[in-house]
Protein backbone atom coordinates (compact mmCIF):
# COMPACT_ATOMS: atom_id res chain seq x y z
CA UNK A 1 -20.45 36.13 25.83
CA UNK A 2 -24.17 35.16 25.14
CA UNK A 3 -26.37 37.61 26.58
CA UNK A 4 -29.33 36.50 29.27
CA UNK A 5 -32.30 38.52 28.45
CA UNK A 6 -35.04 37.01 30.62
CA UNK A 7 -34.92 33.61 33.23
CA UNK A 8 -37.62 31.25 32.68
CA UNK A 9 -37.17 28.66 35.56
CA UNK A 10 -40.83 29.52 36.24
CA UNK A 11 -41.66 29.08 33.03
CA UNK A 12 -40.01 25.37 32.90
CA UNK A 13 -41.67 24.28 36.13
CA UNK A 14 -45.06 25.72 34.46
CA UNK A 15 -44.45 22.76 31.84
CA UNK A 16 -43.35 20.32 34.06
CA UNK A 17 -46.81 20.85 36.15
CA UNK A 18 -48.93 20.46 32.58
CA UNK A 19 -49.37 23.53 30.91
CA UNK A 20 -49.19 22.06 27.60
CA UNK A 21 -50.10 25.22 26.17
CA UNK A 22 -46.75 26.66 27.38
CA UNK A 23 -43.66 25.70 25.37
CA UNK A 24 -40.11 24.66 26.97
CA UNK A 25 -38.61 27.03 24.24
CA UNK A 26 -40.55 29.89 22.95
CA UNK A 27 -40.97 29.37 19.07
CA UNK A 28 -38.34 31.75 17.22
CA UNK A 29 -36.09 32.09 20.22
CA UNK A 30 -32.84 31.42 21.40
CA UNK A 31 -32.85 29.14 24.96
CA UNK A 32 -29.61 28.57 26.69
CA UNK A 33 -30.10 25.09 28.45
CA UNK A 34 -27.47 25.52 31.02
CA UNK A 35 -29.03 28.73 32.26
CA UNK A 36 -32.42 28.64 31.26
CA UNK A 37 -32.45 31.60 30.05
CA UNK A 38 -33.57 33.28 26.65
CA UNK A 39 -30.81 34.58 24.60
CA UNK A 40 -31.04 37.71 21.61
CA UNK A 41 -30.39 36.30 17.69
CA UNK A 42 -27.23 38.87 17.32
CA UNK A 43 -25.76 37.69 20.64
CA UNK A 44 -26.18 33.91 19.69
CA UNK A 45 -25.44 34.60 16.24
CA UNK A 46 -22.01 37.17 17.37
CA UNK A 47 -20.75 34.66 19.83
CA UNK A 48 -20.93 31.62 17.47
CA UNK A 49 -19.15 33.08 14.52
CA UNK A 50 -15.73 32.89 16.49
CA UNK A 51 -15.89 29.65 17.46
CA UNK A 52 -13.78 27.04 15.25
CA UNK A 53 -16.62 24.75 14.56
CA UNK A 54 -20.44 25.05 15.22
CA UNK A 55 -22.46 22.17 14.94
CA UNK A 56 -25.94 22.14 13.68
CA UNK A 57 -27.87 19.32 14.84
CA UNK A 58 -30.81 17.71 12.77
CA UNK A 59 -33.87 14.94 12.54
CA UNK A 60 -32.98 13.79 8.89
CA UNK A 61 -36.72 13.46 7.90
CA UNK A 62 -37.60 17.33 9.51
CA UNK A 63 -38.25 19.91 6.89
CA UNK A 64 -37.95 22.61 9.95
CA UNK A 65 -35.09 21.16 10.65
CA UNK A 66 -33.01 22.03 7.83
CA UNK A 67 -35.12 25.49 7.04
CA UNK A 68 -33.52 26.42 10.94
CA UNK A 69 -30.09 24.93 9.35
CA UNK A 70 -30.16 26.94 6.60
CA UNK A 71 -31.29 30.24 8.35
CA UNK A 72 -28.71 30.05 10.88
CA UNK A 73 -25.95 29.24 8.43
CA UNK A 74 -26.95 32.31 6.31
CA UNK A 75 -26.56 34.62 9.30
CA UNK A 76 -22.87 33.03 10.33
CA UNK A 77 -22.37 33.31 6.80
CA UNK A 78 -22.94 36.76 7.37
CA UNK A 79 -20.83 37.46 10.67
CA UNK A 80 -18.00 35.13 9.07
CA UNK A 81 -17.85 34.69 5.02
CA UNK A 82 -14.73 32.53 6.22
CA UNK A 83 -16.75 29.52 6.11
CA UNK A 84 -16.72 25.30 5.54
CA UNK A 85 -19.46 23.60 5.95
CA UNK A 86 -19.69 19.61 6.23
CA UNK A 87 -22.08 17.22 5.90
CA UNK A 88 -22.91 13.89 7.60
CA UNK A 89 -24.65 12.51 4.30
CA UNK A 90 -21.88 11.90 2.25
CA UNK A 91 -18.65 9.72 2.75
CA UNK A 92 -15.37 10.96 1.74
CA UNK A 93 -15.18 9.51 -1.29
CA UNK A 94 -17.66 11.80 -2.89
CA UNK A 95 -15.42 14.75 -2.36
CA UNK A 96 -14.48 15.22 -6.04
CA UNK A 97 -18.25 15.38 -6.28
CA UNK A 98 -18.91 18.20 -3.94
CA UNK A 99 -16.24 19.98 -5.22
CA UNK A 100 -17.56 19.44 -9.13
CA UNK A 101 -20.83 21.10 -7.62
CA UNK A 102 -19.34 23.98 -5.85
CA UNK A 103 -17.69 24.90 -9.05
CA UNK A 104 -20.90 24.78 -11.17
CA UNK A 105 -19.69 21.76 -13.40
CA UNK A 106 -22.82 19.51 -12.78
CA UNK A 107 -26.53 20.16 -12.32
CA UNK A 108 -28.87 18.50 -9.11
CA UNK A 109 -29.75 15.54 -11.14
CA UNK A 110 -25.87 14.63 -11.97
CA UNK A 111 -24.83 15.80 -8.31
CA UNK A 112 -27.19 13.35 -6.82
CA UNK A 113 -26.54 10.40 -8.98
CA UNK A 114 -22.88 10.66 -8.50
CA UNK A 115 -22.68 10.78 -4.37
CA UNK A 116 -25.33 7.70 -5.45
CA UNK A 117 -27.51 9.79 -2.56
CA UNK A 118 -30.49 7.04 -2.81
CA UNK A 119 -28.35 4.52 -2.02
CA UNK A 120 -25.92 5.79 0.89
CA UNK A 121 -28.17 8.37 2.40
CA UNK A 122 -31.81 7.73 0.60
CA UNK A 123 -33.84 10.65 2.59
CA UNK A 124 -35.49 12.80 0.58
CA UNK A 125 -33.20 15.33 -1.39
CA UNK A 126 -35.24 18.16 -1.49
CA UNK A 127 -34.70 18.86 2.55
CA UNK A 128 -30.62 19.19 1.32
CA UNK A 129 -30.88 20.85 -1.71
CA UNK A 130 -31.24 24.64 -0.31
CA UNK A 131 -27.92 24.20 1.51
CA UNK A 132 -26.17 22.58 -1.32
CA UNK A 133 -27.18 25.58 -3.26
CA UNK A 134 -26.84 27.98 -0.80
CA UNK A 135 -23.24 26.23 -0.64
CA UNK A 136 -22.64 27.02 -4.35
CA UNK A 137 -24.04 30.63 -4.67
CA UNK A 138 -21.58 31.72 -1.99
CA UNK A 139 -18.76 29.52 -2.89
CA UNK A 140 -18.55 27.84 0.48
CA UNK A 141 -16.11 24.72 0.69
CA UNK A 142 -18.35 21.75 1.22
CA UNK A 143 -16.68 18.49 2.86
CA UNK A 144 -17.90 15.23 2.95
CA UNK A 145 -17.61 13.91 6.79
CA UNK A 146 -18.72 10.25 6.78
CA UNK A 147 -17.19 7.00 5.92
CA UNK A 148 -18.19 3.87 3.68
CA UNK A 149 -20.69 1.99 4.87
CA UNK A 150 -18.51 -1.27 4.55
CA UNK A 151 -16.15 -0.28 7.50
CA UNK A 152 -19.27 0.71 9.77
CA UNK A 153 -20.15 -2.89 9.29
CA UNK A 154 -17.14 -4.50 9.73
CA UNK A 155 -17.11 -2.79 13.06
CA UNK A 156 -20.26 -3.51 14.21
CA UNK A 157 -19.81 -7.44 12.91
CA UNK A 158 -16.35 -8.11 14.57
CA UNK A 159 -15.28 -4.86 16.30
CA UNK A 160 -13.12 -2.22 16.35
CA UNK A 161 -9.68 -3.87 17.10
CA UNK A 162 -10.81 -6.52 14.37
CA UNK A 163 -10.40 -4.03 11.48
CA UNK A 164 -7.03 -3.73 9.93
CA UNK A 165 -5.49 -0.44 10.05
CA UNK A 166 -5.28 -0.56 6.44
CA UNK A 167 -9.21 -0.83 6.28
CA UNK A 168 -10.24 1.87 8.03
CA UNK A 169 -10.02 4.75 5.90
CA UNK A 170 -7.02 6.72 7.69
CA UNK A 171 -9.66 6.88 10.59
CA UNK A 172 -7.47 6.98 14.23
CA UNK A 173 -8.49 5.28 17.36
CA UNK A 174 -11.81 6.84 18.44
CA UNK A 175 -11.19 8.26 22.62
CA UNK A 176 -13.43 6.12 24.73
CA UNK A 177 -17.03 7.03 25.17
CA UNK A 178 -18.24 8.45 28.65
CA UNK A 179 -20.14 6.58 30.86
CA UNK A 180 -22.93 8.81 30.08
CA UNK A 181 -23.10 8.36 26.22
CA UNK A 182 -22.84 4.78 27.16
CA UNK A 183 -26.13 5.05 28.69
CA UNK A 184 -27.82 7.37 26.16
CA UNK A 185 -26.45 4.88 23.62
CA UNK A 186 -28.49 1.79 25.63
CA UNK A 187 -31.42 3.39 25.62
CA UNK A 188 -31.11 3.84 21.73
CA UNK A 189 -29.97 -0.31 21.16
CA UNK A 190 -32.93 -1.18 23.11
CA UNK A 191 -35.42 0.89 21.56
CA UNK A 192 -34.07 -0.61 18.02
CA UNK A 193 -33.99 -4.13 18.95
CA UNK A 194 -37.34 -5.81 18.90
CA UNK A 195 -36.19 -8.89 20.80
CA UNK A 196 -35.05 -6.92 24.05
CA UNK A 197 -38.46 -5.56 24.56
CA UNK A 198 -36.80 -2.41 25.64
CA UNK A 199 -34.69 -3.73 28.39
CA UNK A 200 -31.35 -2.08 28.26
CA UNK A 201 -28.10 -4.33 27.40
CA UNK A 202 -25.55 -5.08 29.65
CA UNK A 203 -22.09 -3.34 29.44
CA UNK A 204 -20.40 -6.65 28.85
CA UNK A 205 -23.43 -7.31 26.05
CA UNK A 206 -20.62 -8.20 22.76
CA UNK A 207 -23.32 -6.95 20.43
CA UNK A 208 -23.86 -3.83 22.33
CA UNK A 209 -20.31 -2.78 22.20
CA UNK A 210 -20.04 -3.64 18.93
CA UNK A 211 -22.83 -1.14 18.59
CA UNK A 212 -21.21 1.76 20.66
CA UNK A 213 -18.19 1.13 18.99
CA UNK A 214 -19.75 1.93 15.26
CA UNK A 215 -21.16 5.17 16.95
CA UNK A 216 -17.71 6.15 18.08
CA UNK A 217 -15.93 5.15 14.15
CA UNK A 218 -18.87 7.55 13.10
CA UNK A 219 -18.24 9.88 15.84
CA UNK A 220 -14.27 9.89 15.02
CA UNK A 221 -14.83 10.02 10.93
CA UNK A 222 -16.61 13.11 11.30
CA UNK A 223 -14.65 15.04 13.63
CA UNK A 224 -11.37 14.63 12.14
CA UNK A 225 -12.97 15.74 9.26
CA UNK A 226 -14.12 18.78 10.53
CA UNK A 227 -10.90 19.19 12.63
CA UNK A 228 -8.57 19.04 9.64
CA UNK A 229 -10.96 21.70 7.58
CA UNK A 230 -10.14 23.44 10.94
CA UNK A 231 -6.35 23.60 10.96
CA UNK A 232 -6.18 23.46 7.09
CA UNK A 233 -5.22 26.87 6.55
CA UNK A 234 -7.35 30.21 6.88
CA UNK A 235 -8.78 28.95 10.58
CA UNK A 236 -12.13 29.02 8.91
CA UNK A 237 -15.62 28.74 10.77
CA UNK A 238 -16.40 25.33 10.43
CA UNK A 239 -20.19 24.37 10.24
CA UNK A 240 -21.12 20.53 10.76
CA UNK A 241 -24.60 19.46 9.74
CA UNK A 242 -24.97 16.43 11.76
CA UNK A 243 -27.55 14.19 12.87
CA UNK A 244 -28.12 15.58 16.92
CA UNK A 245 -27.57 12.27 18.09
CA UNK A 246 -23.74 12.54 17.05
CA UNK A 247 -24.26 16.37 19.43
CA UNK A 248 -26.34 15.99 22.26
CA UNK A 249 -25.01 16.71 25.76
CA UNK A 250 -21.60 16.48 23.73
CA UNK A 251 -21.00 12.56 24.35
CA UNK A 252 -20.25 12.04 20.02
CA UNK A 253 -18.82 14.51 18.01
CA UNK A 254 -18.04 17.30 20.46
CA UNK A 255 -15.89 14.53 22.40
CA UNK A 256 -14.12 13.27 19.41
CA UNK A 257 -13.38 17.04 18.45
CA UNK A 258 -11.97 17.73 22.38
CA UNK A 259 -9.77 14.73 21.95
CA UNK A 260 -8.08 16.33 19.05
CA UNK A 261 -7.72 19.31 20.34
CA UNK A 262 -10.97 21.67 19.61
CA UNK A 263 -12.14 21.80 22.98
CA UNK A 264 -14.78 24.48 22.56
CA UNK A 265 -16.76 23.53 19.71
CA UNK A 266 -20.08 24.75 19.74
CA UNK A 267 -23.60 22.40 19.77
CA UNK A 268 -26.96 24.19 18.45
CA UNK A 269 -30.10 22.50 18.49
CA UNK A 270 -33.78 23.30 16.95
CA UNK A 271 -36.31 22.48 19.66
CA UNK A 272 -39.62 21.10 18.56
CA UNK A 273 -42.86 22.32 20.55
CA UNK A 274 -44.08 19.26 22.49
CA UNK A 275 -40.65 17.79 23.48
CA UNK A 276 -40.69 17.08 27.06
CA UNK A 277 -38.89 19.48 28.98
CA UNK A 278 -36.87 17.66 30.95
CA UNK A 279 -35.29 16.64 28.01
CA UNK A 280 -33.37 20.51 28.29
CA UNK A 281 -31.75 19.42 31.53
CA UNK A 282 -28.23 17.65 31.84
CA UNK A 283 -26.91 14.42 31.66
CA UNK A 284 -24.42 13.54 34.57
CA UNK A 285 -23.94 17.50 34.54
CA UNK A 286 -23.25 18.14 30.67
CA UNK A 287 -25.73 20.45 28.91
CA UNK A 288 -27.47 19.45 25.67
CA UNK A 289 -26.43 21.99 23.84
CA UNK A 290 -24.99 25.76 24.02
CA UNK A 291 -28.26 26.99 22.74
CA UNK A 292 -31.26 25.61 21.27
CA UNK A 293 -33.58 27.34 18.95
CA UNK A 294 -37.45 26.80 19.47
CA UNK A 295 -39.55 25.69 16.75
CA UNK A 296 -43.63 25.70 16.69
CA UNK A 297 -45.70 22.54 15.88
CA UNK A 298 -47.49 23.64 12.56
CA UNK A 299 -49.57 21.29 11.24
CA UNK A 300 -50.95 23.77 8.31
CA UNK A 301 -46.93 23.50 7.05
CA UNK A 302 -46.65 19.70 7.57
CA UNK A 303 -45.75 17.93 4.49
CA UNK A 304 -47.46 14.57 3.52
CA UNK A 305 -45.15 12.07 4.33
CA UNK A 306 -42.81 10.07 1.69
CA UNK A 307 -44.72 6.55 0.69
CA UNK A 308 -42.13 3.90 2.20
CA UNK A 309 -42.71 0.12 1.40
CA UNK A 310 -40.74 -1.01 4.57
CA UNK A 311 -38.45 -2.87 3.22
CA UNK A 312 -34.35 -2.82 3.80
CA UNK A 313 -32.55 -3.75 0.20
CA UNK A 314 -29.70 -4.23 -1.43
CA UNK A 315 -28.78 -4.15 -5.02
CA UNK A 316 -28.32 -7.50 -6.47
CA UNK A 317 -27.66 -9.71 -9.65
CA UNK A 318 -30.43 -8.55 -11.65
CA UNK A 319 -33.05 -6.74 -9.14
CA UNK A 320 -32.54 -5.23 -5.49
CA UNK A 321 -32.45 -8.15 -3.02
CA UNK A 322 -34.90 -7.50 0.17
CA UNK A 323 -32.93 -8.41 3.18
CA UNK A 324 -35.53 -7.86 5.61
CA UNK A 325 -39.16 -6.57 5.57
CA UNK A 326 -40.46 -4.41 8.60
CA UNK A 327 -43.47 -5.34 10.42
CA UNK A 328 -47.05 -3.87 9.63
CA UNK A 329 -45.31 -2.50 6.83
CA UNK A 330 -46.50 -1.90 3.56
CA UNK A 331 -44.47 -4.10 2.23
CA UNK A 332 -45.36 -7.16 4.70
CA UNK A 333 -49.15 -6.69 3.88
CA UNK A 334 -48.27 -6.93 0.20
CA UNK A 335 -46.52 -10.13 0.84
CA UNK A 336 -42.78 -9.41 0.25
CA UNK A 337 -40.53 -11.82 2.11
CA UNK A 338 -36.64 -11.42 3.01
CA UNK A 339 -34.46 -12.27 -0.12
CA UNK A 340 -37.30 -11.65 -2.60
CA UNK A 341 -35.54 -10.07 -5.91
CA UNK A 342 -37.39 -7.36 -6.98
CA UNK A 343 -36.85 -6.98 -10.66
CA UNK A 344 -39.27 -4.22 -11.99
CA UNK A 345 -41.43 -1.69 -10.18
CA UNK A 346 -44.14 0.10 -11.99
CA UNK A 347 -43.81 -1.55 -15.38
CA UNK A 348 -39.81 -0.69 -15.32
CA UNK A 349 -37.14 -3.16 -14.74
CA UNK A 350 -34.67 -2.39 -11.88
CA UNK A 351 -30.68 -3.37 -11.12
CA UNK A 352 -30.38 -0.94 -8.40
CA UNK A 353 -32.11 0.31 -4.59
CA UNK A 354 -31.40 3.82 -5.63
CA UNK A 355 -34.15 3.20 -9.15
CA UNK A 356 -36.50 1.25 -6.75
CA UNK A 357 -35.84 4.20 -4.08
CA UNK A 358 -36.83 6.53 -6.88
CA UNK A 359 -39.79 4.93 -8.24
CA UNK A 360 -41.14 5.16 -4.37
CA UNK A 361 -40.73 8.64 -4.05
CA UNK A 362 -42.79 9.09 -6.98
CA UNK A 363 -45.92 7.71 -6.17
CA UNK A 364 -48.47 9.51 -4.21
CA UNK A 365 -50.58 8.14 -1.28
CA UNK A 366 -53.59 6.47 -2.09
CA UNK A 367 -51.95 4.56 -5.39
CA UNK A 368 -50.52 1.53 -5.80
CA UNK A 369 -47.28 0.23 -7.21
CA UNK A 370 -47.06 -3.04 -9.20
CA UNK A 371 -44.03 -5.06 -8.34
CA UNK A 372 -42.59 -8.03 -10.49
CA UNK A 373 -40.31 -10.43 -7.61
CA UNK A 374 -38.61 -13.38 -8.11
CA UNK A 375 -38.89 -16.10 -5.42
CA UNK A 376 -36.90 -19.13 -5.63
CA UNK A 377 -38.05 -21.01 -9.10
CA UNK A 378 -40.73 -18.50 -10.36
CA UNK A 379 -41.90 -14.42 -10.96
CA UNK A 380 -44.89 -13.40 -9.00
CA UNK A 381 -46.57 -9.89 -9.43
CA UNK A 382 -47.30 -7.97 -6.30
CA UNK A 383 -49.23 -5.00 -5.46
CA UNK A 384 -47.99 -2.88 -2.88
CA UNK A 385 -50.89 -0.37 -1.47
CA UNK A 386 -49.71 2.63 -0.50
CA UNK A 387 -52.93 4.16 2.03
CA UNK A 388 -54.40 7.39 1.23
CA UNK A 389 -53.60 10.70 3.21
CA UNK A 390 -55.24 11.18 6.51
């Protein structure tokens, strides 16, 4: 049992009215959404190392993010050495990978070429890297939860049903989706798709179900992942470090997981200062998480962030193929177009995203990077510009 230690409705409704200055979630403290109320570290801590599975949620690009992931790993570690932990970022066919790693056989550089991170997961490395090691040092079983990227596309170009069942990587029938993930999942397709100008699809929409139906593959994938590390032997404490979309008010992952069985998985959530605060109250009655864990806005810690051309590749014969170039994106002011071949970046010729992927990390703001392209007939240089820091 999680242990109330103070109520803080007044201290919600304080927010609500615009006191800015007072957070929804105290930085460096436990909040139980269902309750409102503030909950001790040991208590939190105590009641989540008997669970079966614990999921950690996560904003891929947020350094805090995964610092909070690896602190509160570290003390389950220490309530329950009995321990898997799996990870979102790398399909299943990287296992033999992960497992090379735990054992000490490769080094970073090897690790990360081999589950070819730049070119299934591409954010930066260095926000995983603690947990990896922290995976190694203790020996902790690390499994790869996610599928290949080719069967997430088959299902969002023809559909679930479409697939073969040969084709979809001994992934079962994901349960049906709730009315009220439906609606959280709207609000995501419209904010993603230029042309809707934020209107929300219809149910009946085929390229909207095609959508929610590559959540729910993803959804599925993962949790009878984490449900077989589960009932594999040992009952360890599973630990899923998941993007929070796949967690919040349990409509993804939590779902799939009570469909097979592990009904009371657990959902923790870091909560950024400035998030609105009615964000921490239900949807159609479901709470957002168990607990959530608040985090300050610190803008002395804030990390530059990564240079990013804008672009969406593909490796191709010869180069890495641009299949579409964002708006008001670096790369649109330098003049890149959609199925430009980029063949050498910064003097060095290029057959795959993950080298052009690495070559961007590299530079700083403020520089530019020289980019040879072929277009149609000919090779044109272009200078991409990356700005300078605020």
């Amino acid at each position: 049992m999680l242990k109330r230690i103070a109520l803080i409705g007044p201290l919600l409704a304080l927010a609500a009215a615009g006191a800015a200055e007072t957070p929804c979630v105290p930085a460096g403290r436990w909040l139980a959404p269902a309750t409102a109320s503030l909950l001790t570290q040991d208590d939190v801590i105590a009641g989540m190392a008997r669970r079966p599975v614990v999921l950690l949620g996560e904003t891929h690009t947020s350094a805090e993010d995964h610092r909070w992931q690896l602190h509160t790993i570290a003390a389950l570690h220490g309530r329950n050495p009995n321990m898997v932990l799996g990870f979102e970022a790398f399909p299943r066919r990287a296992q033999s990978v992960l497992d090379g790693w735990l054992r000490g056989a490769i080094g970073e550089k090897e690790f990360l070429e081999k589950t070819r991170w730049n070119e299934i997961w591409r954010f930066d490395p260095a926000l995983y890297l603690p947990l990896f090691h922290f995976a190694r040092l203790h020996r902790i079983p690390m499994i790869a939860l996610n599928v290949e990227r080719g069967l997430i596309d088959k299902v969002g170009n023809d559909g679930w049903q479409a697939v073969p069942e040969d084709e979809r990587q001994g992934i079962g029938d994901p349960a049906p989706a709730g009315e009220d993930y439906i609606d959280s999942l709207a609000r995501v397709f419209a904010e993603h798709d230029e042309t809707r100008s934020g209107k929300l699809p219809g149910r009946d929409d085929p390229q909207f179900r095609r959508f929610v139906e590559t959540q729910l593959t993803w959804d599925r994938a993962m949790a009878e992942k984490l449900a077989e590390a589960r009932g594999g032997g040992g009952r360890p404490l599973v630990v899923g470090i998941v993007g929070r979309g796949h967690l919040e008010y349990g409509g993804g992952i939590p779902h799939q997981l009570a469909d097979l069985g592990i009904e009371d998985a657990a959902v923790l959530l870091p909560w950024h200062a400035g998030r609105a605060c009615a964000d921490l109250g239900t949807a159609g009655g479901g709470k957002i998480a168990d607990a959530v864990f608040g985090i300050a806005a610190d803008a002395a810690s804030a990390q530059a962030p990564k240079p990013k051309l804008g672009l969406l590749v593909t490796t191709g014969e010869g180069g890495v193929r641009v299949g579409k170039v964002l708006d008001d994106s670096i790369a649109a002011k330098a003049g890149l177009a959609e199925d430009d071949l980029i063949v050498a970046a910064a003097g060095m010729a290029i057959a795959k995203s993950a080298e052009l992927i690495s070559i961007i990390r590299r530079q700083a703001p403020g520089t530019w990077l020289p980019l040879r392209v072929k277009r149609g007939g000919e090779t044109i240089d272009i200078v991409a510009k990356f700005p300078p820091p605020p």
